[in-house]
PDB file of N, CA and C in Angstrom:
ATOM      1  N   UNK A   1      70.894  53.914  82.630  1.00  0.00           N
ATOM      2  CA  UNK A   1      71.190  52.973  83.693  1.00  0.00           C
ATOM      3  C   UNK A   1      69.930  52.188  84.034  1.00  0.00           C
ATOM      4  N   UNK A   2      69.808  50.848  84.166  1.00  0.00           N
ATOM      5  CA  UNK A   2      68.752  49.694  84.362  1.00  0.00           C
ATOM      6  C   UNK A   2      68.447  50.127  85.896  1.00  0.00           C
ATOM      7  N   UNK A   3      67.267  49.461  86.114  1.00  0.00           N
ATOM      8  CA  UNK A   3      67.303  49.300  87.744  1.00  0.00           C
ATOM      9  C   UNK A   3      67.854  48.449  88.265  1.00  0.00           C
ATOM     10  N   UNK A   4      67.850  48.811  89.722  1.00  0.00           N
ATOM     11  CA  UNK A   4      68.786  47.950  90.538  1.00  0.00           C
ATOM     12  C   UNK A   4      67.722  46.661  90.622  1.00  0.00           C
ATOM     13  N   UNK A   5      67.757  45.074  91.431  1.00  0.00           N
ATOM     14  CA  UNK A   5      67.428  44.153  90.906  1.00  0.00           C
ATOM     15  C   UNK A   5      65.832  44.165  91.850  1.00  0.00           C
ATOM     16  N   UNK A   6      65.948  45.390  93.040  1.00  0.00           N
ATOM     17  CA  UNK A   6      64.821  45.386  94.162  1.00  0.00           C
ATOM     18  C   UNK A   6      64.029  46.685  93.399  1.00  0.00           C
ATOM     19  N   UNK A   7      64.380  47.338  92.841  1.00  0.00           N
ATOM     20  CA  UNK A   7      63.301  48.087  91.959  1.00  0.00           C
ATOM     21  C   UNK A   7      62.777  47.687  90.819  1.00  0.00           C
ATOM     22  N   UNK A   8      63.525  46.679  89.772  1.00  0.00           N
ATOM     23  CA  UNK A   8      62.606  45.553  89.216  1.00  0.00           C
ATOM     24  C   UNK A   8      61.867  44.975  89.623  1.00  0.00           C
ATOM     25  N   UNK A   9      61.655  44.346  90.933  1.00  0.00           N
ATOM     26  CA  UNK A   9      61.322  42.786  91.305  1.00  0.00           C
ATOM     27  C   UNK A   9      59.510  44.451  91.892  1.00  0.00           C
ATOM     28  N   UNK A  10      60.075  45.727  92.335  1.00  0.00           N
ATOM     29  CA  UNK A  10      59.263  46.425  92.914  1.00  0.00           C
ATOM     30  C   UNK A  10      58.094  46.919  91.576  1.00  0.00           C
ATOM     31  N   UNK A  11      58.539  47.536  90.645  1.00  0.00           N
ATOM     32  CA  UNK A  11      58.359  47.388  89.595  1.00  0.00           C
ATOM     33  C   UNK A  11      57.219  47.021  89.028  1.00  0.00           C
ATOM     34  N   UNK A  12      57.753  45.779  88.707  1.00  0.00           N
ATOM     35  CA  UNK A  12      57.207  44.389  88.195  1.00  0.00           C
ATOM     36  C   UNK A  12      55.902  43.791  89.448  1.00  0.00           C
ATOM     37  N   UNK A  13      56.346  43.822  90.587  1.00  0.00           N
ATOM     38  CA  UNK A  13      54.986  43.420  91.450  1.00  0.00           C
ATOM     39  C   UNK A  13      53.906  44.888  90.906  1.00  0.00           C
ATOM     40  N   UNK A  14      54.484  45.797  91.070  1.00  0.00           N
ATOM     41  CA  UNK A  14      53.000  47.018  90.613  1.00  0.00           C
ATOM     42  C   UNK A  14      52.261  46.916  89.520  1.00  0.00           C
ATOM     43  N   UNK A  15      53.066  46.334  88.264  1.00  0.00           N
ATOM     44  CA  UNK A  15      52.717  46.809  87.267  1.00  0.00           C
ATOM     45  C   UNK A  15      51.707  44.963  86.884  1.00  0.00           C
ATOM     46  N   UNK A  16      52.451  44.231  87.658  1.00  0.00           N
ATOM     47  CA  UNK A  16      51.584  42.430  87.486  1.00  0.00           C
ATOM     48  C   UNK A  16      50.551  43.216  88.458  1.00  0.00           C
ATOM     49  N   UNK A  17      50.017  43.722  88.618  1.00  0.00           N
ATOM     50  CA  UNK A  17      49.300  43.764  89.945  1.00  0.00           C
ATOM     51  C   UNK A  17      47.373  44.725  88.871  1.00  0.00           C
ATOM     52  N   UNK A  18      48.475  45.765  88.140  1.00  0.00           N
ATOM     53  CA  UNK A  18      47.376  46.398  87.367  1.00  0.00           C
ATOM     54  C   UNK A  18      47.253  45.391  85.915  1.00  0.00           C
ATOM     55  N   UNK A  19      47.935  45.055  85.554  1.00  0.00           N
ATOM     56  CA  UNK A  19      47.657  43.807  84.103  1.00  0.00           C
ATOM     57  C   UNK A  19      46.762  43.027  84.296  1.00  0.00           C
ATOM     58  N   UNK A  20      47.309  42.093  85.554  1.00  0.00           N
ATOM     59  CA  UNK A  20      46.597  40.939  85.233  1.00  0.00           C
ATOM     60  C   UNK A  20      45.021  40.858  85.431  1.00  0.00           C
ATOM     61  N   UNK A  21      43.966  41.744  86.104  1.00  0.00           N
ATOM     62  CA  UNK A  21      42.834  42.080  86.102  1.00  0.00           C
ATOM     63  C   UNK A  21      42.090  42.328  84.731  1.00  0.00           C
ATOM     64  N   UNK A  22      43.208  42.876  84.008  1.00  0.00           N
ATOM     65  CA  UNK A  22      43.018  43.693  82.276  1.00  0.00           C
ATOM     66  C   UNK A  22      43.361  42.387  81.547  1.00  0.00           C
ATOM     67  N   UNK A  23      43.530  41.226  81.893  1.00  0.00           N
ATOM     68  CA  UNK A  23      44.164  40.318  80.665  1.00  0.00           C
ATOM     69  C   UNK A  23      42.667  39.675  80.527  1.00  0.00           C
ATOM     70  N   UNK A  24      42.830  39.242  79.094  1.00  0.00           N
ATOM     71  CA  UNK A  24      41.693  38.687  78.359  1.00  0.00           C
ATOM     72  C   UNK A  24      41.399  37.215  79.275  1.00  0.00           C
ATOM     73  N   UNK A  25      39.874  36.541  79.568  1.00  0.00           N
ATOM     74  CA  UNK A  25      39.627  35.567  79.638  1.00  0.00           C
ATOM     75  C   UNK A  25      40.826  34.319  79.746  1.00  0.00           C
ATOM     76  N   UNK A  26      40.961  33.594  80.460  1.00  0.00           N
ATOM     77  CA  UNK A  26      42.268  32.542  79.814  1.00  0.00           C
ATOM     78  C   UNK A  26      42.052  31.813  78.499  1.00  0.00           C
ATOM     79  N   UNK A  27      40.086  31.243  77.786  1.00  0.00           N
ATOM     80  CA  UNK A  27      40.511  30.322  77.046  1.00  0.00           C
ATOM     81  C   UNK A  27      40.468  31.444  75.731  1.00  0.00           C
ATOM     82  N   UNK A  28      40.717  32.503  75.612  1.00  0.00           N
ATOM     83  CA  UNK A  28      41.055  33.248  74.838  1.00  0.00           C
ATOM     84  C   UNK A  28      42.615  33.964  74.467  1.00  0.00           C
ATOM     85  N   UNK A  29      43.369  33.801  75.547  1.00  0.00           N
ATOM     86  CA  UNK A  29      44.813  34.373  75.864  1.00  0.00           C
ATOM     87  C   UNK A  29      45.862  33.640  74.623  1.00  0.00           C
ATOM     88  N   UNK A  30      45.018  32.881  73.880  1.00  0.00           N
ATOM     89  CA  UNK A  30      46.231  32.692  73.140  1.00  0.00           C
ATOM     90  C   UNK A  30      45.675  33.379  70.965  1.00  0.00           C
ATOM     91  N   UNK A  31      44.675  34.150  71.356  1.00  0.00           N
ATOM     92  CA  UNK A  31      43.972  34.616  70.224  1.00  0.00           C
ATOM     93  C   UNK A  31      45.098  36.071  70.888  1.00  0.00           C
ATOM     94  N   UNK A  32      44.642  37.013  72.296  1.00  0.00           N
ATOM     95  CA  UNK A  32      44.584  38.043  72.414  1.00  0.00           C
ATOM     96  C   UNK A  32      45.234  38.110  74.274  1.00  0.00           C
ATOM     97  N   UNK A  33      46.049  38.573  74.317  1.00  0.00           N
ATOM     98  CA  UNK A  33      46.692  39.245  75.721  1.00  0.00           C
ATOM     99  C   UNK A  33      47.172  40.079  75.677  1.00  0.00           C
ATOM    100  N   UNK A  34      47.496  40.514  76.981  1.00  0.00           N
ATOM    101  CA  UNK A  34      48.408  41.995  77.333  1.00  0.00           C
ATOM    102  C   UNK A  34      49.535  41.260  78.468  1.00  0.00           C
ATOM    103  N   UNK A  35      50.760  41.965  78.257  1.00  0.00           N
ATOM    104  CA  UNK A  35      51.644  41.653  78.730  1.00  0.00           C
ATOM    105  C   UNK A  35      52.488  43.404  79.374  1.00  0.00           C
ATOM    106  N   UNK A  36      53.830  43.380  79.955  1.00  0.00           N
ATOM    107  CA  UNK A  36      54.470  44.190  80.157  1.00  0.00           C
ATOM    108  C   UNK A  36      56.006  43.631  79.977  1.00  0.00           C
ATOM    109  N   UNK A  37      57.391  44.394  79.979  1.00  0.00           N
ATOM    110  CA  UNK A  37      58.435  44.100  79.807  1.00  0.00           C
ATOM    111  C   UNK A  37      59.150  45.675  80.608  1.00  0.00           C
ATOM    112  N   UNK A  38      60.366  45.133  81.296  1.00  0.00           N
ATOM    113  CA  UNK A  38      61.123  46.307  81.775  1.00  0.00           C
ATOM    114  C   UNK A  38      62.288  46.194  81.200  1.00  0.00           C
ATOM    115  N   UNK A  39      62.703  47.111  80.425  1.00  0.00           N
ATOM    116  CA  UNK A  39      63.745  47.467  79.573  1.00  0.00           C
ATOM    117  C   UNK A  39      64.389  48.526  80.437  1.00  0.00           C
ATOM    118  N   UNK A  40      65.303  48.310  80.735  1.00  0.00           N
ATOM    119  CA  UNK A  40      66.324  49.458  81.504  1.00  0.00           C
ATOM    120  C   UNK A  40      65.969  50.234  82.288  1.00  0.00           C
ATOM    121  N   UNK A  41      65.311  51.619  82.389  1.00  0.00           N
ATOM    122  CA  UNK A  41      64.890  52.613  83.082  1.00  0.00           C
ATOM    123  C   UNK A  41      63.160  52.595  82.377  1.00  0.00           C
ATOM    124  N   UNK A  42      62.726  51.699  81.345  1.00  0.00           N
ATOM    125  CA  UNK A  42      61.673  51.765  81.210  1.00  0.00           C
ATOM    126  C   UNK A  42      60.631  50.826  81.442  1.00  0.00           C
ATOM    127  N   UNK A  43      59.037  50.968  81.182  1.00  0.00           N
ATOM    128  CA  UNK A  43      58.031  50.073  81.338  1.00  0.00           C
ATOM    129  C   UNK A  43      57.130  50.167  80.226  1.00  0.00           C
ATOM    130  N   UNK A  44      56.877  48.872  79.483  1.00  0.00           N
ATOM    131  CA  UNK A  44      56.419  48.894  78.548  1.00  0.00           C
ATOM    132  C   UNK A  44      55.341  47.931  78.513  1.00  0.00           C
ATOM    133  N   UNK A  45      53.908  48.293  78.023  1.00  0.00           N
ATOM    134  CA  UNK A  45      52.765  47.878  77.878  1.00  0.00           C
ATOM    135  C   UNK A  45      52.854  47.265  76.766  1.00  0.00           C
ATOM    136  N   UNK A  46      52.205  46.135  76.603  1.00  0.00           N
ATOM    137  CA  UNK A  46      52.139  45.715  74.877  1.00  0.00           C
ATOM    138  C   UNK A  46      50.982  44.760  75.226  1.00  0.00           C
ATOM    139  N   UNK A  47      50.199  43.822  73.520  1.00  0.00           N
ATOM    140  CA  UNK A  47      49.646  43.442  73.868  1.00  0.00           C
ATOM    141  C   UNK A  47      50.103  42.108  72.817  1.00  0.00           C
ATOM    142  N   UNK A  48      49.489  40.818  72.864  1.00  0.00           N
ATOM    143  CA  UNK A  48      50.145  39.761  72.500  1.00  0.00           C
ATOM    144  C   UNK A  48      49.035  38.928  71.350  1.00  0.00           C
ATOM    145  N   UNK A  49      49.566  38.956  69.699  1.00  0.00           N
ATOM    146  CA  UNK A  49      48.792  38.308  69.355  1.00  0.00           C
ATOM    147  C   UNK A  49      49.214  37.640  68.388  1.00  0.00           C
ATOM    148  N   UNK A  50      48.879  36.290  67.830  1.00  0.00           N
ATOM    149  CA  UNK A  50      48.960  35.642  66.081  1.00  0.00           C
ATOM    150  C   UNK A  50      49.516  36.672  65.736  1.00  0.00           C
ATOM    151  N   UNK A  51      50.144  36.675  64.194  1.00  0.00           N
ATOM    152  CA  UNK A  51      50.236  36.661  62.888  1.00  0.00           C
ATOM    153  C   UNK A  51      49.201  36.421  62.529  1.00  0.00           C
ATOM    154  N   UNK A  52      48.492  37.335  61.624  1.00  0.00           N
ATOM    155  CA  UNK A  52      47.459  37.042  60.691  1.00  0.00           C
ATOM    156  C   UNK A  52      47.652  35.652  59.821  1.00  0.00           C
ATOM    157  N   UNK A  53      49.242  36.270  59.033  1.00  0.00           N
ATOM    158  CA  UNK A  53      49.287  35.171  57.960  1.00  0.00           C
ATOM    159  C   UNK A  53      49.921  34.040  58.659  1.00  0.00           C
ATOM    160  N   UNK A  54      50.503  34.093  59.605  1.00  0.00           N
ATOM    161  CA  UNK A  54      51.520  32.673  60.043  1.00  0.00           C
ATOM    162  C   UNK A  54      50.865  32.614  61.668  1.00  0.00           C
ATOM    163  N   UNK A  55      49.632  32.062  62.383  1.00  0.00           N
ATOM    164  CA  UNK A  55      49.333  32.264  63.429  1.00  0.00           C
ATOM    165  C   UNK A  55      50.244  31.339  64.329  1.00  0.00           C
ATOM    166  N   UNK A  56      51.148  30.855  64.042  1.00  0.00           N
ATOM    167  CA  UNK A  56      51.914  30.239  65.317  1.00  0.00           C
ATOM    168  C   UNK A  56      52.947  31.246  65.596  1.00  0.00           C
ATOM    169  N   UNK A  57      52.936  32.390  64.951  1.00  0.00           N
ATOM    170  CA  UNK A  57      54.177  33.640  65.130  1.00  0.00           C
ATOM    171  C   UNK A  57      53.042  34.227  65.888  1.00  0.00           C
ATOM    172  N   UNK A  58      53.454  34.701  67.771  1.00  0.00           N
ATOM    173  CA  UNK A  58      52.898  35.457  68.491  1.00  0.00           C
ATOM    174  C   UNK A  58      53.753  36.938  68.158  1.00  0.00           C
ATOM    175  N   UNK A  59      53.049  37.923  68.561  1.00  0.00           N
ATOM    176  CA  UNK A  59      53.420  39.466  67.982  1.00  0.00           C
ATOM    177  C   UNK A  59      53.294  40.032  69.063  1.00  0.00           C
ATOM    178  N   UNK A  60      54.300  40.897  69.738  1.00  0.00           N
ATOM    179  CA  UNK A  60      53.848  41.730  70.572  1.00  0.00           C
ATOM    180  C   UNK A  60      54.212  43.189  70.327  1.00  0.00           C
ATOM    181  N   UNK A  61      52.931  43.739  70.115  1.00  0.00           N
ATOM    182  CA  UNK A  61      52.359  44.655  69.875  1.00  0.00           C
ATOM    183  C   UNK A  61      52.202  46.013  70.941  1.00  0.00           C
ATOM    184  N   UNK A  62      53.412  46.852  71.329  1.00  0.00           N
ATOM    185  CA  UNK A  62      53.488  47.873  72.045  1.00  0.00           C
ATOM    186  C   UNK A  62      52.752  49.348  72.327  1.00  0.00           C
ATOM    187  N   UNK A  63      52.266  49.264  73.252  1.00  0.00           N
ATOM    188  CA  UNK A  63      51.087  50.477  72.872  1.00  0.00           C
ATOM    189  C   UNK A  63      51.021  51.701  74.525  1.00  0.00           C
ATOM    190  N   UNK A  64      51.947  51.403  75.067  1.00  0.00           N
ATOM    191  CA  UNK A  64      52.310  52.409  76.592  1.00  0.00           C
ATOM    192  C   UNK A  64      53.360  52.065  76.706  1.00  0.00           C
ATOM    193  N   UNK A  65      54.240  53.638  77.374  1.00  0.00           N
ATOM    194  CA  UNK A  65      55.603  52.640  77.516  1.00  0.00           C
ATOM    195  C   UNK A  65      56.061  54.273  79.229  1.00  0.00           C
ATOM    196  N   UNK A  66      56.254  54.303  79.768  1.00  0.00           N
ATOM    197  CA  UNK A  66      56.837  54.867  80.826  1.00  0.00           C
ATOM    198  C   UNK A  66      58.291  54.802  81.222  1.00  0.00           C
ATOM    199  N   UNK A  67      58.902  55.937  80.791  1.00  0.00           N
ATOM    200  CA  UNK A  67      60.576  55.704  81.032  1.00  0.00           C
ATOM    201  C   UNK A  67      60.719  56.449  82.673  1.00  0.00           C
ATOM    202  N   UNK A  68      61.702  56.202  83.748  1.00  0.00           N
ATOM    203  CA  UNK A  68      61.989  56.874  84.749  1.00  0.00           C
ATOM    204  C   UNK A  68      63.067  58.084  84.466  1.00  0.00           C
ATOM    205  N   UNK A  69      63.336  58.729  85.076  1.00  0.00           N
ATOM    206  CA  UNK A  69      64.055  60.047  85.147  1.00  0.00           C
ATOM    207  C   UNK A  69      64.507  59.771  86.377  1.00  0.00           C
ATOM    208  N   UNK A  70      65.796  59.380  86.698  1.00  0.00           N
ATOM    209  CA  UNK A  70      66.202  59.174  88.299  1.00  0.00           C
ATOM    210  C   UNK A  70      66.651  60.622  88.670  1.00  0.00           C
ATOM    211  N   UNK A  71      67.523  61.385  87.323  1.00  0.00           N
ATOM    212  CA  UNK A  71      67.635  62.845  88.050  1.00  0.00           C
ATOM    213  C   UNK A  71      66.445  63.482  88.246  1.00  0.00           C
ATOM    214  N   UNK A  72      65.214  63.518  87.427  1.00  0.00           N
ATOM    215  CA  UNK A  72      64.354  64.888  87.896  1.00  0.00           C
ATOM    216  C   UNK A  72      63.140  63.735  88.686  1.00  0.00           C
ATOM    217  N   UNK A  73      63.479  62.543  88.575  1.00  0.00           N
ATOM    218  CA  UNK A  73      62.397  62.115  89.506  1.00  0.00           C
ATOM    219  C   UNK A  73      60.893  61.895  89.010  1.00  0.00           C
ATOM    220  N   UNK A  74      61.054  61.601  87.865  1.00  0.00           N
ATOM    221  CA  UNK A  74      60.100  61.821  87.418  1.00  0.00           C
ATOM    222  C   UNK A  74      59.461  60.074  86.339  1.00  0.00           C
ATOM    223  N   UNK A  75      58.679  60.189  85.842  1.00  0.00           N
ATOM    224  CA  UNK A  75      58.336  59.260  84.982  1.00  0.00           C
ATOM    225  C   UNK A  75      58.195  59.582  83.756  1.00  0.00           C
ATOM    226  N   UNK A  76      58.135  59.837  82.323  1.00  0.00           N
ATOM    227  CA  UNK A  76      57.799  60.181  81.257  1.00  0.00           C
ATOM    228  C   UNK A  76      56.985  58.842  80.359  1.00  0.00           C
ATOM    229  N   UNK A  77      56.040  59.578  79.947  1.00  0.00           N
ATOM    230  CA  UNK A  77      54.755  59.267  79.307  1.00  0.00           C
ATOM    231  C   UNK A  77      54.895  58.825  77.757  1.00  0.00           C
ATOM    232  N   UNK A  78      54.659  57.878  77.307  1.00  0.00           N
ATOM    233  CA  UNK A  78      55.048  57.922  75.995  1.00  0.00           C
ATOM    234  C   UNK A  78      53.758  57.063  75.228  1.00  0.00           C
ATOM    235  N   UNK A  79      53.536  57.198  73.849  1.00  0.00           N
ATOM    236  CA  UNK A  79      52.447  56.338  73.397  1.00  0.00           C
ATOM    237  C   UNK A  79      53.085  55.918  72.187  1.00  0.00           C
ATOM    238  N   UNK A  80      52.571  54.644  71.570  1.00  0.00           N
ATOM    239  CA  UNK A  80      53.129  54.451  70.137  1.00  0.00           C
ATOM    240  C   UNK A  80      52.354  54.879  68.580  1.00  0.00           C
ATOM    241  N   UNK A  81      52.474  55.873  67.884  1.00  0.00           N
ATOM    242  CA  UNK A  81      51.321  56.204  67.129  1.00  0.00           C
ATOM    243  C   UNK A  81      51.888  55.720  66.084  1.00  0.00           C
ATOM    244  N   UNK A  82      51.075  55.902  64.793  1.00  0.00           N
ATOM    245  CA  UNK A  82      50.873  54.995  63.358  1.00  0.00           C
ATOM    246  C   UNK A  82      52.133  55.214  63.006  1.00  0.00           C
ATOM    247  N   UNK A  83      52.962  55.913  63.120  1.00  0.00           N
ATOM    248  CA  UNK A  83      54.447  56.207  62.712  1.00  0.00           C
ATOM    249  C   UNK A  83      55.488  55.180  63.276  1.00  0.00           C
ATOM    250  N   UNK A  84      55.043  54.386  64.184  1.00  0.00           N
ATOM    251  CA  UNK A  84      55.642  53.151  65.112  1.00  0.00           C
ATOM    252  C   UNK A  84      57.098  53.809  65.643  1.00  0.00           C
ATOM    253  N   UNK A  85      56.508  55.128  66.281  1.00  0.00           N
ATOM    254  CA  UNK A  85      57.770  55.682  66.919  1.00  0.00           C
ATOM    255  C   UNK A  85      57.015  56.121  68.385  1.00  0.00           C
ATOM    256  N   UNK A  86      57.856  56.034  69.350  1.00  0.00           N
ATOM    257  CA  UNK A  86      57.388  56.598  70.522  1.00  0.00           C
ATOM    258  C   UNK A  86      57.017  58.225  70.329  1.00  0.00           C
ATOM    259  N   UNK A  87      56.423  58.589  71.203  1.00  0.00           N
ATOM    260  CA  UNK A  87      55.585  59.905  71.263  1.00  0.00           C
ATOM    261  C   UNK A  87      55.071  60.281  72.391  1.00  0.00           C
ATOM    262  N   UNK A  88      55.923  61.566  73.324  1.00  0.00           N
ATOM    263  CA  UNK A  88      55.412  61.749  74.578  1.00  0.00           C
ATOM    264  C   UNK A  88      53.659  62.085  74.668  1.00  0.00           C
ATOM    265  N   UNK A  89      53.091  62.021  75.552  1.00  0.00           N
ATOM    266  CA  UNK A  89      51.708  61.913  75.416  1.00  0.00           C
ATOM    267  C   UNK A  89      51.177  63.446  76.004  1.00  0.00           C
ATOM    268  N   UNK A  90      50.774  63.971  75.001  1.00  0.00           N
ATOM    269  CA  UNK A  90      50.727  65.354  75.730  1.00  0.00           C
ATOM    270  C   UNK A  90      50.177  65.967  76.562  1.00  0.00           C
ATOM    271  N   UNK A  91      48.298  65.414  76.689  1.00  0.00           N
ATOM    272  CA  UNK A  91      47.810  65.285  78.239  1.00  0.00           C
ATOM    273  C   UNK A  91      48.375  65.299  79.350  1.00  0.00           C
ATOM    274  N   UNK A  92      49.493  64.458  79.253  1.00  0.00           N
ATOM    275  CA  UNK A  92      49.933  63.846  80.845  1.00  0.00           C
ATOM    276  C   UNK A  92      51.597  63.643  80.234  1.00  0.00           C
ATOM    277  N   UNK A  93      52.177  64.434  80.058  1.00  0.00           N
ATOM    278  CA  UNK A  93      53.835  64.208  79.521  1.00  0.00           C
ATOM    279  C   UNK A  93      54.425  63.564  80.863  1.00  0.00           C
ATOM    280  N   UNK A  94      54.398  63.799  81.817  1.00  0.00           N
ATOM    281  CA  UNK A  94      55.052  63.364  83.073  1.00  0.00           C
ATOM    282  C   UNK A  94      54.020  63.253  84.347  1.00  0.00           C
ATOM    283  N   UNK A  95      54.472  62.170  85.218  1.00  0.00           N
ATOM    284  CA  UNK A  95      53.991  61.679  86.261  1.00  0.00           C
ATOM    285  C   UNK A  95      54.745  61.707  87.739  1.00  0.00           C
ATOM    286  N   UNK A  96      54.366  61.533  88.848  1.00  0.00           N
ATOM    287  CA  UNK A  96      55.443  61.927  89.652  1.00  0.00           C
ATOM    288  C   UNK A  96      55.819  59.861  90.430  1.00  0.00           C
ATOM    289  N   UNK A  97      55.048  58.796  90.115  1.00  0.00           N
ATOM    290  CA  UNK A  97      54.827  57.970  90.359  1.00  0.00           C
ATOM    291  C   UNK A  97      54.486  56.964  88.873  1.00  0.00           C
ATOM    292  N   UNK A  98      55.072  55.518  89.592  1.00  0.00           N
ATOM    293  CA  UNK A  98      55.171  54.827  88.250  1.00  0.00           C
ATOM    294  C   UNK A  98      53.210  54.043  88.420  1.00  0.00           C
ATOM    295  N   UNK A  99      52.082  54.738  89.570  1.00  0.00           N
ATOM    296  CA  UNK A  99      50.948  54.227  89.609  1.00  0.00           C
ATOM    297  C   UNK A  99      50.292  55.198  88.721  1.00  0.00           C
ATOM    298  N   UNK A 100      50.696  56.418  88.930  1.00  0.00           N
ATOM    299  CA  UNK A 100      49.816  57.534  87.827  1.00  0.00           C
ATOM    300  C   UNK A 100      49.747  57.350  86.891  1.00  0.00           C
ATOM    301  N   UNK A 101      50.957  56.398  86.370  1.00  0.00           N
ATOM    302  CA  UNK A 101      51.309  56.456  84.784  1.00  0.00           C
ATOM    303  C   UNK A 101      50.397  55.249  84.190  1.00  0.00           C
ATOM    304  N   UNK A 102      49.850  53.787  85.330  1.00  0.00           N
ATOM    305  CA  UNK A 102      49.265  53.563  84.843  1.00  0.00           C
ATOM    306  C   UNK A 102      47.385  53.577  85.136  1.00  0.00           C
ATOM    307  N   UNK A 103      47.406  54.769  86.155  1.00  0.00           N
ATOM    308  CA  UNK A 103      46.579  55.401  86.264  1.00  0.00           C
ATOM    309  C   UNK A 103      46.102  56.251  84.862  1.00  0.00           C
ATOM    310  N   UNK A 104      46.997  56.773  84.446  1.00  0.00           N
ATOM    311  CA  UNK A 104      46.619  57.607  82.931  1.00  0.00           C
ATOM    312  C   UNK A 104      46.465  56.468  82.013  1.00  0.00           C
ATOM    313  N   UNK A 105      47.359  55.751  81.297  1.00  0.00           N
ATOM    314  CA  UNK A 105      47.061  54.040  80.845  1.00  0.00           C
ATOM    315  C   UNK A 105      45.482  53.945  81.232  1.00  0.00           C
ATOM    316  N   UNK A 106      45.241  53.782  82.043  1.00  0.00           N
ATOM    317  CA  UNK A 106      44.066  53.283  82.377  1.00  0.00           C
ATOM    318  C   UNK A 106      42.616  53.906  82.621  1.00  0.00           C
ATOM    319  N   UNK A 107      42.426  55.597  82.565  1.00  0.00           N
ATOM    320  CA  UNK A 107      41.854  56.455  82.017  1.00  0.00           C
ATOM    321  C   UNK A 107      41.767  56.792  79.770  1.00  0.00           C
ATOM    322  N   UNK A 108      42.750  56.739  79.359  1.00  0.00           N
ATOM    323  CA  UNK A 108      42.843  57.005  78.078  1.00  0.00           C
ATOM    324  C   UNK A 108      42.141  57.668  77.952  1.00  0.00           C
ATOM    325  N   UNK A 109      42.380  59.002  78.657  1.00  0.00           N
ATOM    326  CA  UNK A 109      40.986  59.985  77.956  1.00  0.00           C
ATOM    327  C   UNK A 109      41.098  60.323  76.233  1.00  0.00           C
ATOM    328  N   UNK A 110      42.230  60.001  75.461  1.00  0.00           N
ATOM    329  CA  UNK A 110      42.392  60.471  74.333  1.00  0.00           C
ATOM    330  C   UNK A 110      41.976  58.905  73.495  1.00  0.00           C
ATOM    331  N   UNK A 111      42.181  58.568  73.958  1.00  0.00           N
ATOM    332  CA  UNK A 111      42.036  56.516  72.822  1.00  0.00           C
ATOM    333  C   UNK A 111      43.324  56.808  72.649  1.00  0.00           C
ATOM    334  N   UNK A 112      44.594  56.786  73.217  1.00  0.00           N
ATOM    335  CA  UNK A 112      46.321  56.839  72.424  1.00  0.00           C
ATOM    336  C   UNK A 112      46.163  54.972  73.078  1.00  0.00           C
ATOM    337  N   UNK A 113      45.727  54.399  74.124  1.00  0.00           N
ATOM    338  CA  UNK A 113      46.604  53.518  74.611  1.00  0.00           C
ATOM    339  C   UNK A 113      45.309  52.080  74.869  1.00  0.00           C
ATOM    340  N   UNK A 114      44.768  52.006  74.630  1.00  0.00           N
ATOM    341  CA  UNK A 114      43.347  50.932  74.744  1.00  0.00           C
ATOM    342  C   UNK A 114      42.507  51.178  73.456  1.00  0.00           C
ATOM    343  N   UNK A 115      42.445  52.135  72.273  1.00  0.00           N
ATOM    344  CA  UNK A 115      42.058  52.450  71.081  1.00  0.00           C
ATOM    345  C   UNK A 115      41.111  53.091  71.269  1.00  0.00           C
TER     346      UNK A 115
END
């Protein structure tokens, strides 16, 4: 089940709020950015770049992603590894808040999510 349209809009102000400090320079943003997207019950980090071979094809490139748990209340942790499959993050599998999650995002004590 998606969120309702006031926990998007809630969401989305938290998560514009920790990005946009982290986004590259502006006259660089079109070499290299970071973006987010809310997909249903989830939040997803990615970052935005060229095509090597075709640079007018922008790529976005997923690398954190936080799903909600409305029954246990919870947040779940996920990273994308070389297998290009999600992967709960085992440090920190769950969060009780969608700020911890990018509180952990934003620690990377392992390199899973900033390299």
């Amino acid at each position: 089940m998606a969120f309702s349209e006031f926990e998007q809009k809630k969401v989305a102000t938290e998560v514009s709020q920790f990005i946009e400090p982290r986004r590259p320079r502006p006259e660089i943003r079109d070499q290299l950015d970071i973006a987010f997207k809310i997909e249903n019950q989830s939040v997803i980090l990615f970052e935005i770049r060229p095509r090597f071979d075709k640079p007018e094809v922008k790529l976005e490139l997923p690398f954190a992603k936080a799903t909600y748990s409305k029954k246990a209340d919870i947040w779940k942790i996920y990273w994308l590894r070389a297998d290009l499959k999600w992967h709960r993050y085992p440090p920190t599998p769950t969060v009780d808040a969608l700020g911890d999650f990018l509180s952990v995002v934003e620690e990377d004590k392992h390199g899973c999510f900033w390299g």
